[in-house]
C-alpha atoms as a PDB file:
ATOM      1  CA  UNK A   1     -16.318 -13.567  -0.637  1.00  0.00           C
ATOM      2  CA  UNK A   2     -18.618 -11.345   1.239  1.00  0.00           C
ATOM      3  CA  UNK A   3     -18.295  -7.250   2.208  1.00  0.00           C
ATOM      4  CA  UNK A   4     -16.963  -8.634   6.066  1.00  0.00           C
ATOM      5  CA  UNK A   5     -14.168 -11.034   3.962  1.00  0.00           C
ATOM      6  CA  UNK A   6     -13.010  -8.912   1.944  1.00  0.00           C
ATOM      7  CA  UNK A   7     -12.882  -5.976   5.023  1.00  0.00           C
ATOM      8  CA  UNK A   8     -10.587  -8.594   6.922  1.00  0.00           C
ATOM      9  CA  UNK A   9      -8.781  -8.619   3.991  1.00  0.00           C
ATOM     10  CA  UNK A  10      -7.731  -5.839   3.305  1.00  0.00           C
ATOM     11  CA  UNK A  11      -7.314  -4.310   7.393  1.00  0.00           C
ATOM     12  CA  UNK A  12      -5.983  -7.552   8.531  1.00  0.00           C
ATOM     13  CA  UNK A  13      -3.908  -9.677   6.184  1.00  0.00           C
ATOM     14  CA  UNK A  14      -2.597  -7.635   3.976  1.00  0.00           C
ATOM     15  CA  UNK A  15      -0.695  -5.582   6.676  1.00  0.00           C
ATOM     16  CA  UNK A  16      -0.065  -8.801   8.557  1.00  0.00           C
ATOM     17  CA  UNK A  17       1.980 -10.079   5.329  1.00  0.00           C
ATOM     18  CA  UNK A  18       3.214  -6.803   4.647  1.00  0.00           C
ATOM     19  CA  UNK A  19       4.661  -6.662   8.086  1.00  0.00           C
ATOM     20  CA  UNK A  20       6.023 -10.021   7.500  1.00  0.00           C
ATOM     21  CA  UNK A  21       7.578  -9.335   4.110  1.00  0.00           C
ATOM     22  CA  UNK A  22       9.184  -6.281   5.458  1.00  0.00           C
ATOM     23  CA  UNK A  23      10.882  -8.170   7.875  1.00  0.00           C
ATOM     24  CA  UNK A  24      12.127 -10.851   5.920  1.00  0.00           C
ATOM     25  CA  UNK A  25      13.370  -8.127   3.681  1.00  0.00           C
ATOM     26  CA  UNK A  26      15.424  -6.599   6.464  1.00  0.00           C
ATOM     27  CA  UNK A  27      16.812  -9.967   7.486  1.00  0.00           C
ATOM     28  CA  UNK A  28      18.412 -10.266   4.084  1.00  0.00           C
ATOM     29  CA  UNK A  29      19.932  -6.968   3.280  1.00  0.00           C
ATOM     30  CA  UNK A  30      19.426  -5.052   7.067  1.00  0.00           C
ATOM     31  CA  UNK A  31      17.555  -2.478   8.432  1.00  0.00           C
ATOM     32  CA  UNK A  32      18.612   0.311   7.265  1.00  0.00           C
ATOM     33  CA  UNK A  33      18.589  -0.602   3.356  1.00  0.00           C
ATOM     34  CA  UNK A  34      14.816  -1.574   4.232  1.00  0.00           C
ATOM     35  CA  UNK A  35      14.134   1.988   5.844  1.00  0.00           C
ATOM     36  CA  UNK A  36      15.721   3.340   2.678  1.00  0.00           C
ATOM     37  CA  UNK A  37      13.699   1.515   0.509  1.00  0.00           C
ATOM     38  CA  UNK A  38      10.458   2.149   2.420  1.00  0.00           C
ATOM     39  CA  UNK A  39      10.971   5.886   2.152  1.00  0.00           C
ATOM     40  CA  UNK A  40      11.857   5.856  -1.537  1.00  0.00           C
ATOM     41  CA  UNK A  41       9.247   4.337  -2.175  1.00  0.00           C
ATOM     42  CA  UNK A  42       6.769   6.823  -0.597  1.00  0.00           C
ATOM     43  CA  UNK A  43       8.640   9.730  -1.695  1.00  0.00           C
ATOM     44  CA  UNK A  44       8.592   8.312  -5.363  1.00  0.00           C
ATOM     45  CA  UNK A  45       5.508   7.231  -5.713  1.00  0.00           C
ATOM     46  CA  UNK A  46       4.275  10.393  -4.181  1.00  0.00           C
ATOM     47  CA  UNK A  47       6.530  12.067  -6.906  1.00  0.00           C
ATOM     48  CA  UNK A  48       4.788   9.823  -9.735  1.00  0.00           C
ATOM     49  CA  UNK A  49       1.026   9.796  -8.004  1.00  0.00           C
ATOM     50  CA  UNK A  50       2.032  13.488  -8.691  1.00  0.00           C
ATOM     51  CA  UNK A  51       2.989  13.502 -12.340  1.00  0.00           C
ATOM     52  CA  UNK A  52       0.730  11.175 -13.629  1.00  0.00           C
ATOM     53  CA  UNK A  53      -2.386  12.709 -11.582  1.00  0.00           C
ATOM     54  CA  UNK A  54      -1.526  15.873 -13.552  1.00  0.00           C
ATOM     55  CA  UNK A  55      -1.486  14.032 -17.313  1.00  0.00           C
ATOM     56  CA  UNK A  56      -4.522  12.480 -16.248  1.00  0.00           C
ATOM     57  CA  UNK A  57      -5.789  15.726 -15.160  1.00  0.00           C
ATOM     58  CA  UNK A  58      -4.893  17.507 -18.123  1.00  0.00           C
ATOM     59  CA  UNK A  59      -6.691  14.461 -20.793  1.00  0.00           C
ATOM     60  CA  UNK A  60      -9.849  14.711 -18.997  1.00  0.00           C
ATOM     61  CA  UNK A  61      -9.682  18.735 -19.566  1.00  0.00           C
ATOM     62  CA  UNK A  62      -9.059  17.967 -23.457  1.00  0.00           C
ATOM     63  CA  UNK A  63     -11.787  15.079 -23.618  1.00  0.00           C
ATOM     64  CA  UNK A  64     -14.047  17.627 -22.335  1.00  0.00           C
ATOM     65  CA  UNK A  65     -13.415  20.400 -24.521  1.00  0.00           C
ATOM     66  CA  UNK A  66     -13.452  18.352 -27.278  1.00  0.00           C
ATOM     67  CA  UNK A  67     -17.131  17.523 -26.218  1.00  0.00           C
ATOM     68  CA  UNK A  68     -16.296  14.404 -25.360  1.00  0.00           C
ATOM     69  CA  UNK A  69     -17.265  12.565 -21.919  1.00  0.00           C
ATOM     70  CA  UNK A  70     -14.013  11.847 -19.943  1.00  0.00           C
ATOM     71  CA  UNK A  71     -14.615   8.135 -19.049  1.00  0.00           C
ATOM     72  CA  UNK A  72     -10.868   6.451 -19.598  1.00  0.00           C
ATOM     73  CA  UNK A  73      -9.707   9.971 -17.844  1.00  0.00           C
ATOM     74  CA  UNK A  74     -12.041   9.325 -14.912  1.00  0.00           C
ATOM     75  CA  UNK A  75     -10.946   5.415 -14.613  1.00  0.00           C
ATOM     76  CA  UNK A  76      -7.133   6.434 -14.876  1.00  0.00           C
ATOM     77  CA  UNK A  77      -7.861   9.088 -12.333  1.00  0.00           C
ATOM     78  CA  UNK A  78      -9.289   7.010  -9.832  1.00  0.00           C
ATOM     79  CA  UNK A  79      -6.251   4.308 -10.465  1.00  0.00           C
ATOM     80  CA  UNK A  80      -3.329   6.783  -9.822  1.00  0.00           C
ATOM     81  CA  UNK A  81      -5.627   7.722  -6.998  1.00  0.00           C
ATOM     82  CA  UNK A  82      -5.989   4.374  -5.288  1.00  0.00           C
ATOM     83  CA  UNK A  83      -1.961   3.764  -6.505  1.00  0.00           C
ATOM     84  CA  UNK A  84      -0.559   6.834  -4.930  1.00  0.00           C
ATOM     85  CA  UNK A  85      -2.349   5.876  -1.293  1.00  0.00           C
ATOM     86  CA  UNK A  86      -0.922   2.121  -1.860  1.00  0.00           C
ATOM     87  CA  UNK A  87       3.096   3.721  -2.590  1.00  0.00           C
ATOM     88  CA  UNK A  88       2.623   5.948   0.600  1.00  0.00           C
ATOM     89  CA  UNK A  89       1.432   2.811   2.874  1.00  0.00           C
ATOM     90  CA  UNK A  90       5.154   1.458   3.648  1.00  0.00           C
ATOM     91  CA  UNK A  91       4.929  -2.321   2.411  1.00  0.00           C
ATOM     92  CA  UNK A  92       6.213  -4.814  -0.751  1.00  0.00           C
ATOM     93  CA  UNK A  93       2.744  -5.759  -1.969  1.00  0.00           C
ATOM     94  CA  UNK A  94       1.308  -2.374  -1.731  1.00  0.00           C
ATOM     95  CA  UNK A  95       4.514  -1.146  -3.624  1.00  0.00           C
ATOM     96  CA  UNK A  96       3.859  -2.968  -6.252  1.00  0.00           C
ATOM     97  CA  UNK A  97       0.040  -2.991  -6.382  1.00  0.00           C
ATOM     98  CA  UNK A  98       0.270   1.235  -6.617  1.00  0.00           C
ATOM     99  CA  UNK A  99       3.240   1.498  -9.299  1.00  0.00           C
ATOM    100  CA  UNK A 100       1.156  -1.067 -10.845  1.00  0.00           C
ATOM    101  CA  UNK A 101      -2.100   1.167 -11.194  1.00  0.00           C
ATOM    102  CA  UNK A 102       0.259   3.809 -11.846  1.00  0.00           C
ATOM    103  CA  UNK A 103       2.054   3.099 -15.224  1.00  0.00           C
ATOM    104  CA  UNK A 104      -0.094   3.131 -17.919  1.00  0.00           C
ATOM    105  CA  UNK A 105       0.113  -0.618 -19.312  1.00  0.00           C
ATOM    106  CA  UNK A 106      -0.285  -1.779 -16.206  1.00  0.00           C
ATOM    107  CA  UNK A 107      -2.984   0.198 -15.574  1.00  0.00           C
ATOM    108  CA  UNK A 108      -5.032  -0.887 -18.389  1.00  0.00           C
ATOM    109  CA  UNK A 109      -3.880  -4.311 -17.756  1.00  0.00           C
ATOM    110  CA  UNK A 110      -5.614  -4.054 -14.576  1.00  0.00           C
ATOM    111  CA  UNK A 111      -8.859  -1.404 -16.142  1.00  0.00           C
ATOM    112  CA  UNK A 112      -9.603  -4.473 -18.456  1.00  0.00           C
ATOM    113  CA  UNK A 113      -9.806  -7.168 -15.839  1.00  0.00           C
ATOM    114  CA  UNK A 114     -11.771  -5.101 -13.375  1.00  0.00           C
ATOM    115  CA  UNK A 115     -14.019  -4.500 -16.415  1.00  0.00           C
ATOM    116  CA  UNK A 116     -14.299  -8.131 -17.382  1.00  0.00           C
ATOM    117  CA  UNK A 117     -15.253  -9.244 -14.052  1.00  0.00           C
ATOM    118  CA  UNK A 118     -17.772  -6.321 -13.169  1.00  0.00           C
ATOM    119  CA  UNK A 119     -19.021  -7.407 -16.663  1.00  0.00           C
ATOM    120  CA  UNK A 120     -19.501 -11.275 -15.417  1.00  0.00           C
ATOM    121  CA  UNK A 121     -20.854  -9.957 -12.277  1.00  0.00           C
ATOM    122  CA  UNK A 122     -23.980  -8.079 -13.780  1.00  0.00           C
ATOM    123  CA  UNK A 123     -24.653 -10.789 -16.257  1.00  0.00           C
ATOM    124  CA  UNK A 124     -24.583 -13.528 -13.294  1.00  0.00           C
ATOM    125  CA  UNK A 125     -26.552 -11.478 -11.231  1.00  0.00           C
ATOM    126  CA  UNK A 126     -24.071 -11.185  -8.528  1.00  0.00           C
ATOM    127  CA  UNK A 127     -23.544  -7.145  -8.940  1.00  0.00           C
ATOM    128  CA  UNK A 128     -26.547  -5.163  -9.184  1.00  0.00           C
ATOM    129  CA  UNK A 129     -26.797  -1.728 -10.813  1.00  0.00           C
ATOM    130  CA  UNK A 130     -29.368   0.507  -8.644  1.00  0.00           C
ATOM    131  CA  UNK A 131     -31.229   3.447 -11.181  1.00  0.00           C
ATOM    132  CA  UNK A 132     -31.303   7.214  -9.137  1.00  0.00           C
ATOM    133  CA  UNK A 133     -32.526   9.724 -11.316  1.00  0.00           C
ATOM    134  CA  UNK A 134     -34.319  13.025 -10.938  1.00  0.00           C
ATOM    135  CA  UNK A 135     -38.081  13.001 -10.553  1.00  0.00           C
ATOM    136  CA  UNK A 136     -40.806  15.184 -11.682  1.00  0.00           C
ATOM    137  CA  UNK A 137     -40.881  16.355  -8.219  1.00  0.00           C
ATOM    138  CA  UNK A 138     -37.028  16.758  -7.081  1.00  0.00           C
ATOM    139  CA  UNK A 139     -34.573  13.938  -6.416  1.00  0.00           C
ATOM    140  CA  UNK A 140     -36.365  10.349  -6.347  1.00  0.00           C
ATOM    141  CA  UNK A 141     -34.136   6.736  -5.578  1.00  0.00           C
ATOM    142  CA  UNK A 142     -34.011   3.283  -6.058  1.00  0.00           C
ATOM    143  CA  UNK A 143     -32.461   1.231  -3.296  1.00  0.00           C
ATOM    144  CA  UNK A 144     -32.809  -2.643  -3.399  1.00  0.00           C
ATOM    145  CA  UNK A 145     -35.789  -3.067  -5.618  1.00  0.00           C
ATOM    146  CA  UNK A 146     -37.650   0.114  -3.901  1.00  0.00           C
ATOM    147  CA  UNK A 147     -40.153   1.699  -6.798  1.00  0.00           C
ATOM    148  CA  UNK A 148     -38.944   5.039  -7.584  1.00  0.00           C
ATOM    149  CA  UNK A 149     -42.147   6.534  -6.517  1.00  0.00           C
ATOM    150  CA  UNK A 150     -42.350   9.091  -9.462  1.00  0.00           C
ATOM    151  CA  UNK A 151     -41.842   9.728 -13.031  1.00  0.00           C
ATOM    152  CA  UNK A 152     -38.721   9.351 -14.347  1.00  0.00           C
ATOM    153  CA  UNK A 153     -36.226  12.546 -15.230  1.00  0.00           C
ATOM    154  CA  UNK A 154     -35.841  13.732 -18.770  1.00  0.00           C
ATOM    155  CA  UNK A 155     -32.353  12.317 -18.728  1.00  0.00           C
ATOM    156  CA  UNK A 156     -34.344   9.107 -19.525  1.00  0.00           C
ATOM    157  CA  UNK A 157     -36.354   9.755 -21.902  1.00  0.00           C
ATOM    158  CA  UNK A 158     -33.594  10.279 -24.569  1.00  0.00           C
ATOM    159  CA  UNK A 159     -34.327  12.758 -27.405  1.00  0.00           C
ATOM    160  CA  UNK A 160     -37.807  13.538 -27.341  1.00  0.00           C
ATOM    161  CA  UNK A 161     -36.802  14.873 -23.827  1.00  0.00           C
ATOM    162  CA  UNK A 162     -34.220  17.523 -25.845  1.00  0.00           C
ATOM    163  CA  UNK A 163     -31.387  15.366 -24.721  1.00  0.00           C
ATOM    164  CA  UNK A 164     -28.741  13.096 -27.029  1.00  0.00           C
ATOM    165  CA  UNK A 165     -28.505   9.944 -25.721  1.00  0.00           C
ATOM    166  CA  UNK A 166     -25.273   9.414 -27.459  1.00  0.00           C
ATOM    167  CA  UNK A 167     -23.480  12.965 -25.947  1.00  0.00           C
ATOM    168  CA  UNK A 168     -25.939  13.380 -22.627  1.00  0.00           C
ATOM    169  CA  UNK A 169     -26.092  16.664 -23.441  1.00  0.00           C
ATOM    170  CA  UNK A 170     -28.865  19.146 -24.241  1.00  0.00           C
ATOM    171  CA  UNK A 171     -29.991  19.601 -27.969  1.00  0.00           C
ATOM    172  CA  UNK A 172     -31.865  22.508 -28.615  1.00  0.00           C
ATOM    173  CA  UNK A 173     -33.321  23.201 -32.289  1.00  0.00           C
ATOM    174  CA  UNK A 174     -31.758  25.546 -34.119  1.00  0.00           C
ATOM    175  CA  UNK A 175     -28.580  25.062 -32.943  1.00  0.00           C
END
C-alpha cells in the first residue's frame, strides 16, 4: 500500500469505523453507558500512558548508567507514546490498539512483528535505510542515492577512529 493509502487509512477509515462502532455500541447498552465508557477510557489510559511512560522513563535512565545504549527503553517509549494518543482518541479500535502498545506482553508482541516485517522489508528491498553522518567539513547527507559529497565521520571508521563499535562511545588510551 502506498504513503497516500495508508494516509486514507488512517484519517479516513479508521474514524469512519470508529464512528460506526461507537454507535452500534450505544444502540446496545445506550448513550450514556457509551459516554461513560469513552471517558474512562481516556482518563485511564491517560492514567496508564502516565505510569508506564515513567517505568519506561526510569529503565532507559538505568540502561544508561549502566553504560548501556537504551534501545528496548527507546522502542517501549515510543509504544506507550503512540498508545497513550490512541486511549485519548474516543473510539473501540483505538482503545484497544493503545492498551495494546501499552502492557508490556502486548507490547512486545507487537515490537517483534514490527521488527520482523521492517526486517523483510530491507531484505526485499522495499524499505531503504538512508546513511547521514558527519563530514570532514560539518554535517553531509544521503537522500535517495545522493553521494555524500565528503569523507565520512569518525563514527564510521570504528576503532582506529578512537571509537568502540560495540559501545559507540569514545575510547581513549589509558583509560
Amino acid at each position: 500500500m502506498n504513503v497516500l493509502g495508508r494516509l486514507a487509512l488512517l484519517f479516513v477509515i479508521i474514524p469512519i469505523l470508529e464512528l460506526m462502532l461507537l454507535i452500534q455500541l450505544g444502540q446496545v447498552v445506550g448513550l450514556m453507558p457509551t459516554l461513560l465508557l469513552v471517558v474512562f477510557t481516556g482518563v485511564t489510559g491517560a492514567w496508564l500512558a502516565r505510569a508506564e511512560g515513567m517505568r519506561v522513563f526510569f529503565q532507559f535512565q538505568k540502561e544508561l548508567a549502566s553504560g548501556r545504549l537504551p534501545g528496548q527503553a527507546l522502542l517501549d517509549g515510543i509504544c506507550v507514546l503512540i498508545g497513550g494518543a490512541f486511549l485519548l482518541t474516543p473510539g473501540v479500535l483505538t482503545d484497544l490498539t493503545g492498551f495494546s502498545l501499552l502492557f508490556p506482553p502486548t507490547r512486545r508482541w507487537i515490537q517483534r512483528r514490527v521488527r520482523a516485517r521492517m526486517e523483510r522489508g530491507i531484505a526485499d528491498g522495499t524499505i531503504r535505510v538512508v546513511d547521514v553522518g558527519l563530514g570532514a567539513g560539518g554535517a553531509t547527507f544521503g537522500f535517495g542515492g545522493f553521494p555524500m559529497g565528503a569523507e565520512r565521520g569518525a563514527h564510521d571508521r570504528g576503532p582506529e577512529a578512537g571509537l568502540d563499535p560495540r559501545k559507540g562511545i569514545e575510547v581513549r588510551s589509558g583509560e
